[in-house]
Protein backbone atom coordinates (compact mmCIF):
# COMPACT_ATOMS: atom_id res chain seq x y z
CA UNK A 1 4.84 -0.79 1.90
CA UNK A 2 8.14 -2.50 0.72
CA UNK A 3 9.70 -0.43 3.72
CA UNK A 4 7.52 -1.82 6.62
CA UNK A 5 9.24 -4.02 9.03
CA UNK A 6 6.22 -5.32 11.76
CA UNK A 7 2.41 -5.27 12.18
CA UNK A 8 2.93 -2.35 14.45
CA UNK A 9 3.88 -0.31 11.62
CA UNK A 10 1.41 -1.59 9.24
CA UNK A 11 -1.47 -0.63 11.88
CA UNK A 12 -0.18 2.51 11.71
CA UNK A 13 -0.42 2.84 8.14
CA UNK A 14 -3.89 1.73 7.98
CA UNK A 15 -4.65 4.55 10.43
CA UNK A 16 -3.53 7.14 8.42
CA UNK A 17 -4.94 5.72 5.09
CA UNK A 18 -8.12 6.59 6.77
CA UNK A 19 -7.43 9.23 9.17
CA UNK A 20 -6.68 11.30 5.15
CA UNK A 21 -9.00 9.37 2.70
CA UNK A 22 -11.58 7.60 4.79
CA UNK A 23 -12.59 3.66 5.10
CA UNK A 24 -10.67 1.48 2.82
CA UNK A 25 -11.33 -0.15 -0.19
CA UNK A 26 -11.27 -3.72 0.01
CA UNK A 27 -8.75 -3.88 -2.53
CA UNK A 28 -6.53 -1.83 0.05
CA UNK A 29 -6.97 -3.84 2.57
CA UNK A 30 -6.03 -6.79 1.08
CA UNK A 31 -2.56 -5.30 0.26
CA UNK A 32 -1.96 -4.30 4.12
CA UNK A 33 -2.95 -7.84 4.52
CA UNK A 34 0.13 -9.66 2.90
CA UNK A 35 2.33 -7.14 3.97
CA UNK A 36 1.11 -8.23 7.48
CA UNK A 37 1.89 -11.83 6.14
CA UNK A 38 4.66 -11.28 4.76
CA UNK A 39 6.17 -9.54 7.96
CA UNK A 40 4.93 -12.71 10.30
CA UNK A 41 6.22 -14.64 7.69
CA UNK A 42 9.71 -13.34 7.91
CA UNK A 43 9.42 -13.54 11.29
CA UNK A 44 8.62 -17.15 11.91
CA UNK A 45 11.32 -18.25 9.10
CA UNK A 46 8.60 -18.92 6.25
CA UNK A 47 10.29 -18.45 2.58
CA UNK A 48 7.09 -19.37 1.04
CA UNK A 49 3.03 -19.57 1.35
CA UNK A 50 1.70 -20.99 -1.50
CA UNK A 51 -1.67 -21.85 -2.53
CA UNK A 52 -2.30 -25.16 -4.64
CA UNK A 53 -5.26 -27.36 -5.70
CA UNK A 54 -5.54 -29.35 -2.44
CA UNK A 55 -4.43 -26.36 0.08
CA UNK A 56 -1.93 -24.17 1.21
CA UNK A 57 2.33 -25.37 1.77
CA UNK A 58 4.58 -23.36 4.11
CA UNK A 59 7.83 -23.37 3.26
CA UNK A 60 11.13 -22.80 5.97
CA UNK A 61 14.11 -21.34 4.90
CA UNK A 62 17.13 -23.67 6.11
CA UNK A 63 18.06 -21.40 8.87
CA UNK A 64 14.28 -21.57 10.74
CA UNK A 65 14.47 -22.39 14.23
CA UNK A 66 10.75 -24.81 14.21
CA UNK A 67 9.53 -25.33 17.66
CA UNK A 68 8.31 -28.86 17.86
CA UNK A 69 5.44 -27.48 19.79
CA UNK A 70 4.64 -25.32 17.04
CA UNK A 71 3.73 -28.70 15.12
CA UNK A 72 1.76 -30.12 17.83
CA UNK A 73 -0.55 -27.59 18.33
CA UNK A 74 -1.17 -27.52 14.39
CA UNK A 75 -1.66 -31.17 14.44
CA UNK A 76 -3.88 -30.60 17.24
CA UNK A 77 -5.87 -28.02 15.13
CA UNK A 78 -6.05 -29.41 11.80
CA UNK A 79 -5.67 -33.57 12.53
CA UNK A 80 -5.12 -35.58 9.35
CA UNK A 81 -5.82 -32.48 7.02
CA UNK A 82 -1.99 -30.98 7.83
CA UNK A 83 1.11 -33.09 6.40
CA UNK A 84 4.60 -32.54 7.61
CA UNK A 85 7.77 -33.02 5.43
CA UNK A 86 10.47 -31.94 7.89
CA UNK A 87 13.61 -32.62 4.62
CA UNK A 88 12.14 -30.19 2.85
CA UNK A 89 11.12 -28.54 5.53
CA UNK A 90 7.59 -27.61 4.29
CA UNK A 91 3.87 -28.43 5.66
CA UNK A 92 0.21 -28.85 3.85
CA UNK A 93 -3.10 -27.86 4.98
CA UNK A 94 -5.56 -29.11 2.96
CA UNK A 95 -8.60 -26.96 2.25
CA UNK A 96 -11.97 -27.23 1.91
CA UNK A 97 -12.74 -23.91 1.91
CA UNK A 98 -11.04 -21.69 0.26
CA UNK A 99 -12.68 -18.33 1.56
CA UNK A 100 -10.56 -19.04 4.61
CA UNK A 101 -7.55 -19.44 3.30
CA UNK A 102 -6.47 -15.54 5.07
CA UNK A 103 -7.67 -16.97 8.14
CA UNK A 104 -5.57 -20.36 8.38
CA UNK A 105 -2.87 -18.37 7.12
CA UNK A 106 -2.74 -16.35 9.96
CA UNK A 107 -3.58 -19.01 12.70
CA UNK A 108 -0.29 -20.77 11.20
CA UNK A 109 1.74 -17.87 11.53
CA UNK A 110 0.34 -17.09 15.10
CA UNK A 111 1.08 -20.52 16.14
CA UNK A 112 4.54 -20.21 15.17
CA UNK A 113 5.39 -16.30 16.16
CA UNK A 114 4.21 -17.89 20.04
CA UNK A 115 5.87 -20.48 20.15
């Protein structure tokens, strides 16, 4: 996993995993999950997701080229639940519920990987 580069290759991986052993534990996909994340992460400039009491705060390295659309549309989506701090060049999405949280995660990243 450590040596996958895109979602392409991930898909891929999955396909094996069951073309030799059969449907996937959950636990298995889970892991092909964040390696998915952490691919569209890299991707859109994210150096962190992290998941605290009141949501979820993405985290741009310095050198992230952020499309001011890419804000918009979020705003757009989530209204006064989403908080911007472009210094430290993070955002918050508050949650209220938290069996989404893989979801929002990946509407984020989509959002910025289009834009």
């Amino acid at each position: 996993l450590a040596v996958i580069k895109n979602p392409v290759e991930i898909r891929d991986l999955a396909d094996e995993i069951i073309d030799r052993f059969g449907d996937m534990p959950e636990p298995v996909i889970n892991l092909l999950q964040i390696t998915k994340i952490k691919c569209l992460a890299k991707d859109v400039g994210l150096q962190a997701i992290i998941e605290k009491d009141i949501g979820l705060e993405f985290i741009f390295r310095e050198d992230a080229k952020i499309s001011p659309s890419s804000f918009i549309e979020l705003k757009k989506i989530f209204k006064n639940r989403m908080r911007d701090n472009s210094v430290e060049r993070k955002i918050i999405i508050k949650i209220t519920d938290k069996k989404n949280i893989l979801k929002i995660i990946f509407m984020v990243l989509k959002i910025f990987n289009i834009s």
